[in-house]
PDB file of N, CA and C in Angstrom:
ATOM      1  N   UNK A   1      -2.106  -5.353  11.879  1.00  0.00           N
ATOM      2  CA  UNK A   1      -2.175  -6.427  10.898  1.00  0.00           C
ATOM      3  C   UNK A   1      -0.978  -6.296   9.953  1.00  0.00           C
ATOM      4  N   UNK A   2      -0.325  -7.370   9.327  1.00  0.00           N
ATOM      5  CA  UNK A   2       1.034  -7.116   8.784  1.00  0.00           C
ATOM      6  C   UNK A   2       0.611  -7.120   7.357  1.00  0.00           C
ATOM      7  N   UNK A   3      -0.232  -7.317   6.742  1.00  0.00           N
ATOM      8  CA  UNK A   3      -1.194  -6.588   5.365  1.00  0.00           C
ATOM      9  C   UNK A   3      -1.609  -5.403   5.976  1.00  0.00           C
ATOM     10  N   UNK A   4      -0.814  -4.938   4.496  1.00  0.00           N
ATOM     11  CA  UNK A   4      -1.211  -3.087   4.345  1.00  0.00           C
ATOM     12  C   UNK A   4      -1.426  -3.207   3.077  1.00  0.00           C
ATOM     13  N   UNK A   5      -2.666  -2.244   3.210  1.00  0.00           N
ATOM     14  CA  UNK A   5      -3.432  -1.935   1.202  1.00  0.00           C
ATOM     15  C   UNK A   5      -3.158  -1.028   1.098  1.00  0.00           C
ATOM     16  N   UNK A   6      -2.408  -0.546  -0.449  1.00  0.00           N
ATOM     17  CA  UNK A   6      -1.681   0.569  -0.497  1.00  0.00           C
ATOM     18  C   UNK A   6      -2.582   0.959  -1.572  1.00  0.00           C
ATOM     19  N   UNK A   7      -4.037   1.115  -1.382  1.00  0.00           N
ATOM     20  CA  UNK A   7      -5.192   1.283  -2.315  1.00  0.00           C
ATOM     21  C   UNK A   7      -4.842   2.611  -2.951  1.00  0.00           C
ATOM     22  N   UNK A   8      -4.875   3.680  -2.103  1.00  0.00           N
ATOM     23  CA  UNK A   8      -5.092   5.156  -2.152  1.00  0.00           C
ATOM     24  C   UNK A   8      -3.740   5.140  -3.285  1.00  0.00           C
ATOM     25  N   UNK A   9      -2.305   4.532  -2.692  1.00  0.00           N
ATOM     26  CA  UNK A   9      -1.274   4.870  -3.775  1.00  0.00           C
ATOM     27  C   UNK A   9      -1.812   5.030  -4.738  1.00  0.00           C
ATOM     28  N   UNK A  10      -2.227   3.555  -5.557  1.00  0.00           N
ATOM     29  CA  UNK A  10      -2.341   3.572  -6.620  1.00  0.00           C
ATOM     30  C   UNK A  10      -3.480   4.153  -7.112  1.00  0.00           C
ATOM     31  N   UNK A  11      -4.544   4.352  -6.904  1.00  0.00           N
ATOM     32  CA  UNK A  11      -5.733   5.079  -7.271  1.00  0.00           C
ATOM     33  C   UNK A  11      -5.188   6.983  -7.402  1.00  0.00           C
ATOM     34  N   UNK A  12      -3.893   7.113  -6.721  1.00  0.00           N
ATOM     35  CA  UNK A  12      -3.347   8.845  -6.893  1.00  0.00           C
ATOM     36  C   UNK A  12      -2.597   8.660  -8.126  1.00  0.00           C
ATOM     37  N   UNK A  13      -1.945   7.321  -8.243  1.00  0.00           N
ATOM     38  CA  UNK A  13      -1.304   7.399  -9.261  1.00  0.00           C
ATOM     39  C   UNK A  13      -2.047   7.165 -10.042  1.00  0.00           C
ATOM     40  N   UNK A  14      -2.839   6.760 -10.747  1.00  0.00           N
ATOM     41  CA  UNK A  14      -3.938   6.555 -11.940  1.00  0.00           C
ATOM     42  C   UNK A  14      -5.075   7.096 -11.820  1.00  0.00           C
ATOM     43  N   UNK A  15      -4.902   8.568 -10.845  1.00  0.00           N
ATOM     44  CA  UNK A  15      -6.220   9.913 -10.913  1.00  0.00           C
ATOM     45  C   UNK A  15      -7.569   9.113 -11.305  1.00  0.00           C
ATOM     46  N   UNK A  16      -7.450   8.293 -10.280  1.00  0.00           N
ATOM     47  CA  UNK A  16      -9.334   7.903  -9.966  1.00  0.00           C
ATOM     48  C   UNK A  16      -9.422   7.899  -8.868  1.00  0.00           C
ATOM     49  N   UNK A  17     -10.892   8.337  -8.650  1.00  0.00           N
ATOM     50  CA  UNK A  17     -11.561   8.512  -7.328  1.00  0.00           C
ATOM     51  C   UNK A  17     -12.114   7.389  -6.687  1.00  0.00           C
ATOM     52  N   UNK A  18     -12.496   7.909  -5.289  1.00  0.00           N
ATOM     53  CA  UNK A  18     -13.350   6.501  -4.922  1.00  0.00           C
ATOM     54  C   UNK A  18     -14.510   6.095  -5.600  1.00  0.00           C
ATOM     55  N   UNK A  19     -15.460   6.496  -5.615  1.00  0.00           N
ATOM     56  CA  UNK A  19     -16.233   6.516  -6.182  1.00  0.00           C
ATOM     57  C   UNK A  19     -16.097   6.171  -7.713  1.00  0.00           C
ATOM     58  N   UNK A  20     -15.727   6.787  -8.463  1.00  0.00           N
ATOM     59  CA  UNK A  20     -15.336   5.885 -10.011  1.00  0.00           C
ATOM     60  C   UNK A  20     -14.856   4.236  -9.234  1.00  0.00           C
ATOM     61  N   UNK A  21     -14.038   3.883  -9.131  1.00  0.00           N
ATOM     62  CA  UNK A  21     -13.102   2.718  -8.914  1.00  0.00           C
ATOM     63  C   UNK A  21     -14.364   2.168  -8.373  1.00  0.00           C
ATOM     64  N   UNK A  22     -14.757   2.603  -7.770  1.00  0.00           N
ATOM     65  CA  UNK A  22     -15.891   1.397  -6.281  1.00  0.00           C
ATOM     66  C   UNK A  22     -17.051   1.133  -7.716  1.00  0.00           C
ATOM     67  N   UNK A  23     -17.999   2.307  -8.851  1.00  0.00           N
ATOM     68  CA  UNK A  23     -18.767   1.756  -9.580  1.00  0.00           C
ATOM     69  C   UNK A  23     -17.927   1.042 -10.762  1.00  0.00           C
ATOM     70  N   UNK A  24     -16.257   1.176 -10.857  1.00  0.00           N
ATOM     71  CA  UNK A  24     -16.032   0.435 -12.168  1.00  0.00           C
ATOM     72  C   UNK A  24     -15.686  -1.171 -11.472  1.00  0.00           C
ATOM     73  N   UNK A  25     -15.224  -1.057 -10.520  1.00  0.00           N
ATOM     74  CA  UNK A  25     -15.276  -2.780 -10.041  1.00  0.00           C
ATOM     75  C   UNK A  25     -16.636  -3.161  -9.108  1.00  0.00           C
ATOM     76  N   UNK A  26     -17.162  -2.426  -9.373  1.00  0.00           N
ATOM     77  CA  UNK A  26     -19.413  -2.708  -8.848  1.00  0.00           C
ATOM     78  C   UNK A  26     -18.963  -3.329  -7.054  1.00  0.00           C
ATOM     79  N   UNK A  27     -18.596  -2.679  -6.727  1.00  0.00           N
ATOM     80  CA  UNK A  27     -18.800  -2.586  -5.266  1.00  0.00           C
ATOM     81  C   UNK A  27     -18.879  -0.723  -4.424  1.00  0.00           C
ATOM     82  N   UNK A  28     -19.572  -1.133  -3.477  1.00  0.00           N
ATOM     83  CA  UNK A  28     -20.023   0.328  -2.672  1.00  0.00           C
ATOM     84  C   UNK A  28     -18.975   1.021  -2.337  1.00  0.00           C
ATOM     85  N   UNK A  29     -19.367   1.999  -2.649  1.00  0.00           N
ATOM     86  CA  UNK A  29     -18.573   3.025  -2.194  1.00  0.00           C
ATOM     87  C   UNK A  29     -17.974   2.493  -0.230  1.00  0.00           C
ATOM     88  N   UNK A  30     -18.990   2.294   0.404  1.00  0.00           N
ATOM     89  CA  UNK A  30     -18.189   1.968   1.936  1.00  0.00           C
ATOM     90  C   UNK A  30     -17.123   1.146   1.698  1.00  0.00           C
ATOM     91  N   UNK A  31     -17.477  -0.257   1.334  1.00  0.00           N
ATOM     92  CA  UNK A  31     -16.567  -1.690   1.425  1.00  0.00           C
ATOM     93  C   UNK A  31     -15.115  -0.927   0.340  1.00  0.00           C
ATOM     94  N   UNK A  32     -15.081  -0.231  -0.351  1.00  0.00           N
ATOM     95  CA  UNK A  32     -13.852   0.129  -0.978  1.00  0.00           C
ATOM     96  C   UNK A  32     -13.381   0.749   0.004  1.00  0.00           C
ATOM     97  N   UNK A  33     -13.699   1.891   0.885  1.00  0.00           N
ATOM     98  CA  UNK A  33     -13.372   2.513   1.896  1.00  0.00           C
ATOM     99  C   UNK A  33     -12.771   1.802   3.402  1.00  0.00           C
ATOM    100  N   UNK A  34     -13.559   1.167   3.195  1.00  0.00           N
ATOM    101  CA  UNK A  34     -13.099  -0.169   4.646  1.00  0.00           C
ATOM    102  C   UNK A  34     -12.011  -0.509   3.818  1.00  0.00           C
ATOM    103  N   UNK A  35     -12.081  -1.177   2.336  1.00  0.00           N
ATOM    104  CA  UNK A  35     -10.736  -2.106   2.245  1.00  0.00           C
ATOM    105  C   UNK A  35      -9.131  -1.259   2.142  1.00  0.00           C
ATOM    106  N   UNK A  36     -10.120   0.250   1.148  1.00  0.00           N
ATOM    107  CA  UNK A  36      -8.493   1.468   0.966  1.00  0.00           C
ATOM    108  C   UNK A  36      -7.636   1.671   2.760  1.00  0.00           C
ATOM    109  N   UNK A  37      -8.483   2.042   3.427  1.00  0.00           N
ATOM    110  CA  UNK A  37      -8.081   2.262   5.375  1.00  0.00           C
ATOM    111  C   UNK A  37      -8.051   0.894   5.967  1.00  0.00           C
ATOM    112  N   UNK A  38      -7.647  -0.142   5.094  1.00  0.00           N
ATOM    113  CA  UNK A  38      -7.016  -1.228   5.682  1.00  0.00           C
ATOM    114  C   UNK A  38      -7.775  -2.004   7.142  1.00  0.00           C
ATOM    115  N   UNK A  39      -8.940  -1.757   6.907  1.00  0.00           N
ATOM    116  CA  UNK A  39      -9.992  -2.515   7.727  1.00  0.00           C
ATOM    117  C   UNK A  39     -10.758  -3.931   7.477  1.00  0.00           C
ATOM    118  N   UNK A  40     -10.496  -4.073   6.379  1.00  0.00           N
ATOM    119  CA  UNK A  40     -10.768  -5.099   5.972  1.00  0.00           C
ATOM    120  C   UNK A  40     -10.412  -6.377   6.417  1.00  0.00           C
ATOM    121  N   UNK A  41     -11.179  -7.533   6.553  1.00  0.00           N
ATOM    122  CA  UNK A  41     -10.378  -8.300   6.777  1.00  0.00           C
ATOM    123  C   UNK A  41     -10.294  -9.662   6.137  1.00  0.00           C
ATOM    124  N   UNK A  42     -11.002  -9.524   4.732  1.00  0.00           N
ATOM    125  CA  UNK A  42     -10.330 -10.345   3.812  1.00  0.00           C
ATOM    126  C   UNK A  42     -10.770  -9.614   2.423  1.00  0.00           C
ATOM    127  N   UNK A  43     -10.442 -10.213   1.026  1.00  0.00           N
ATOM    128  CA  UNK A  43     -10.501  -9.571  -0.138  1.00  0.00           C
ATOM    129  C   UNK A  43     -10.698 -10.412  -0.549  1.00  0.00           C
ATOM    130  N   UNK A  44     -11.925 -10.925  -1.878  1.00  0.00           N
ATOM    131  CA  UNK A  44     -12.376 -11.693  -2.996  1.00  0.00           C
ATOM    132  C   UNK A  44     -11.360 -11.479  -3.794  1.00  0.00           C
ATOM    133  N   UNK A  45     -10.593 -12.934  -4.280  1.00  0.00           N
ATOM    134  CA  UNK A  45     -10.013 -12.588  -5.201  1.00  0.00           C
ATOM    135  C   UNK A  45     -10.830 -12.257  -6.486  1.00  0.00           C
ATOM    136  N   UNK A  46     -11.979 -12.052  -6.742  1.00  0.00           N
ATOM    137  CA  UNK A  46     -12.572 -11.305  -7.467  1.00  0.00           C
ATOM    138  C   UNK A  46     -12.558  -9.938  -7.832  1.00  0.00           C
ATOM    139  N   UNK A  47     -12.315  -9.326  -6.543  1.00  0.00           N
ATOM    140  CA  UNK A  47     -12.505  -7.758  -6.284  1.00  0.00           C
ATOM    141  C   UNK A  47     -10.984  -7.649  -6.201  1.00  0.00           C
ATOM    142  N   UNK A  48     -10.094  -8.234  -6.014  1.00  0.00           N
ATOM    143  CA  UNK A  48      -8.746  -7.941  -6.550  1.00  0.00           C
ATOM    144  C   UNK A  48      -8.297  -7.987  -7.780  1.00  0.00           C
ATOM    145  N   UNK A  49      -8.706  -8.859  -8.323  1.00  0.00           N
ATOM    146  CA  UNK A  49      -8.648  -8.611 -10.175  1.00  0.00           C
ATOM    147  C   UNK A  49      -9.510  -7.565 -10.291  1.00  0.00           C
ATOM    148  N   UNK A  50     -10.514  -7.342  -9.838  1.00  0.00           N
ATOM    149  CA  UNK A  50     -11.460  -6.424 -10.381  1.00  0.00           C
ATOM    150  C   UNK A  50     -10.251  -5.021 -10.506  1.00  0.00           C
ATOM    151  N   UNK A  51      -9.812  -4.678  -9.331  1.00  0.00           N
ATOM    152  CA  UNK A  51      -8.957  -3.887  -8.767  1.00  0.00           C
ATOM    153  C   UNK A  51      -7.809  -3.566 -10.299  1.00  0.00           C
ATOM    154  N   UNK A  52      -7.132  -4.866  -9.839  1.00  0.00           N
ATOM    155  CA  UNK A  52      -5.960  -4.763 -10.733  1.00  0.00           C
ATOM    156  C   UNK A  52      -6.138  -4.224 -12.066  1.00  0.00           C
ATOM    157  N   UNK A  53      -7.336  -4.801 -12.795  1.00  0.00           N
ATOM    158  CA  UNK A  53      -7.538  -4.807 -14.350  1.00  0.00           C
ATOM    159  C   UNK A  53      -8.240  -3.537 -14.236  1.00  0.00           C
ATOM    160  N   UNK A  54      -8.898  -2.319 -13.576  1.00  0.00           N
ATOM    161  CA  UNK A  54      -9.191  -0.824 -13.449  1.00  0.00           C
ATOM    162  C   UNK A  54      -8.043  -0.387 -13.409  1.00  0.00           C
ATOM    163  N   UNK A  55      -7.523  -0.192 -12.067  1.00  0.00           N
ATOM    164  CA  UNK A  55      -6.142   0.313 -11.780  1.00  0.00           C
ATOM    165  C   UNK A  55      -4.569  -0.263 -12.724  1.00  0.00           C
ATOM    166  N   UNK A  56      -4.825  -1.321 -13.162  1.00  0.00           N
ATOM    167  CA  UNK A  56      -3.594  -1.457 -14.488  1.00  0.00           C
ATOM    168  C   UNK A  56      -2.733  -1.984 -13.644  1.00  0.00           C
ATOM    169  N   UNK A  57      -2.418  -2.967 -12.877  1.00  0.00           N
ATOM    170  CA  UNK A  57      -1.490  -3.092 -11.748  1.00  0.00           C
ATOM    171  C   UNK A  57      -1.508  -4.888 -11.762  1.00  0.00           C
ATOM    172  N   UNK A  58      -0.482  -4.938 -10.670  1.00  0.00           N
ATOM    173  CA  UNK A  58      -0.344  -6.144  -9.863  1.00  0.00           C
ATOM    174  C   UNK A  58      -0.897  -6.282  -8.353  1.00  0.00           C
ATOM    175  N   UNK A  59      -1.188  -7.252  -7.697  1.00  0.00           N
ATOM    176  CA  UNK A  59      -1.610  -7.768  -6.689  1.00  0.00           C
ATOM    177  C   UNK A  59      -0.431  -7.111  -5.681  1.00  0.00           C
ATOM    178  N   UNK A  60       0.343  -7.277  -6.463  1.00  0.00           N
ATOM    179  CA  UNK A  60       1.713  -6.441  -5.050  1.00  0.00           C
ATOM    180  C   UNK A  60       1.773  -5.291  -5.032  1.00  0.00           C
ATOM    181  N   UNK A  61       0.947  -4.453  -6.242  1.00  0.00           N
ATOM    182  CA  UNK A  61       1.112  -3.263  -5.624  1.00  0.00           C
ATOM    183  C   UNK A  61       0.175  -2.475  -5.221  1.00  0.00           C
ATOM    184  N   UNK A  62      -0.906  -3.230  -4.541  1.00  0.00           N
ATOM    185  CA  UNK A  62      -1.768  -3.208  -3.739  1.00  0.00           C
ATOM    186  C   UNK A  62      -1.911  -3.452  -2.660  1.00  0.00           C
ATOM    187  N   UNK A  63      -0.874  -4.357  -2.188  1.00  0.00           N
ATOM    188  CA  UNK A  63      -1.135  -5.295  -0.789  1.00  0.00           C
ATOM    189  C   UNK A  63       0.167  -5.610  -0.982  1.00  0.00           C
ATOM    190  N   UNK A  64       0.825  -5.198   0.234  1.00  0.00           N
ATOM    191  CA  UNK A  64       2.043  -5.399   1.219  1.00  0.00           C
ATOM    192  C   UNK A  64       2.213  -6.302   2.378  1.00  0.00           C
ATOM    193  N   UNK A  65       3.003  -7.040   2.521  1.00  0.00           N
ATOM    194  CA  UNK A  65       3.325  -7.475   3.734  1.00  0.00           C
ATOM    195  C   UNK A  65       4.751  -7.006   4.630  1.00  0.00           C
ATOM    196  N   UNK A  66       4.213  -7.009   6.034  1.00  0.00           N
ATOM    197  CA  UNK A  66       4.890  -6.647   7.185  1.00  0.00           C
ATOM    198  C   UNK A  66       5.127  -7.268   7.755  1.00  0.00           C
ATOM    199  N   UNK A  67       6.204  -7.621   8.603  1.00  0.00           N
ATOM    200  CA  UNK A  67       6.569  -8.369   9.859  1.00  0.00           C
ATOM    201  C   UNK A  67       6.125  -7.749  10.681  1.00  0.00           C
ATOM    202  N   UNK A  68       5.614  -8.639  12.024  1.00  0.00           N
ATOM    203  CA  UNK A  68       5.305  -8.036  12.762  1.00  0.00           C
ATOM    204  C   UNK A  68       6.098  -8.525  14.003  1.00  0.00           C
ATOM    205  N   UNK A  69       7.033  -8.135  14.385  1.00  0.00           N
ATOM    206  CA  UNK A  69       7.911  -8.412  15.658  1.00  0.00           C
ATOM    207  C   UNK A  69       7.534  -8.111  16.750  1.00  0.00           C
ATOM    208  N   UNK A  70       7.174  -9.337  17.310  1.00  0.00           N
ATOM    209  CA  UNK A  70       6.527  -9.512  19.066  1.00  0.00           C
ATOM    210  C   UNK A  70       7.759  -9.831  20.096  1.00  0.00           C
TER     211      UNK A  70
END
């Protein structure tokens, strides 16, 4: 998939765990886990602000795009 969540970055850089992050934006511990290992296959823009405004960030530096050359 040419979206990559660069979840884990930023959660190392702002020393929170899964668990904190998953109860401060009120989603489960799994579905944060599916979305950090890039399994996901879509995101509420809800739970991306949720994201951003915990983690102190932008939408880009969460989620990357790739080319994908076929």
């Amino acid at each position: 998939m040419p979206i990559i969540v660069n979840l884990d970055v930023m959660m190392a850089k702002r020393k929170i765990s899964a668990g904190e992050l998953a109860e401060k934006i009120d989603i489960t511990p799994a579905n944060l886990s599916i979305l950090k290992n890039n399994k996901a296959k879509a995101v509420r823009f809800s739970t991306l602000e949720a994201l951003c405004s915990v983690l102190d960030c932008q939408p880009g530096d969460i989620l990357e795009y790739t080319r994908e050359d076929n």
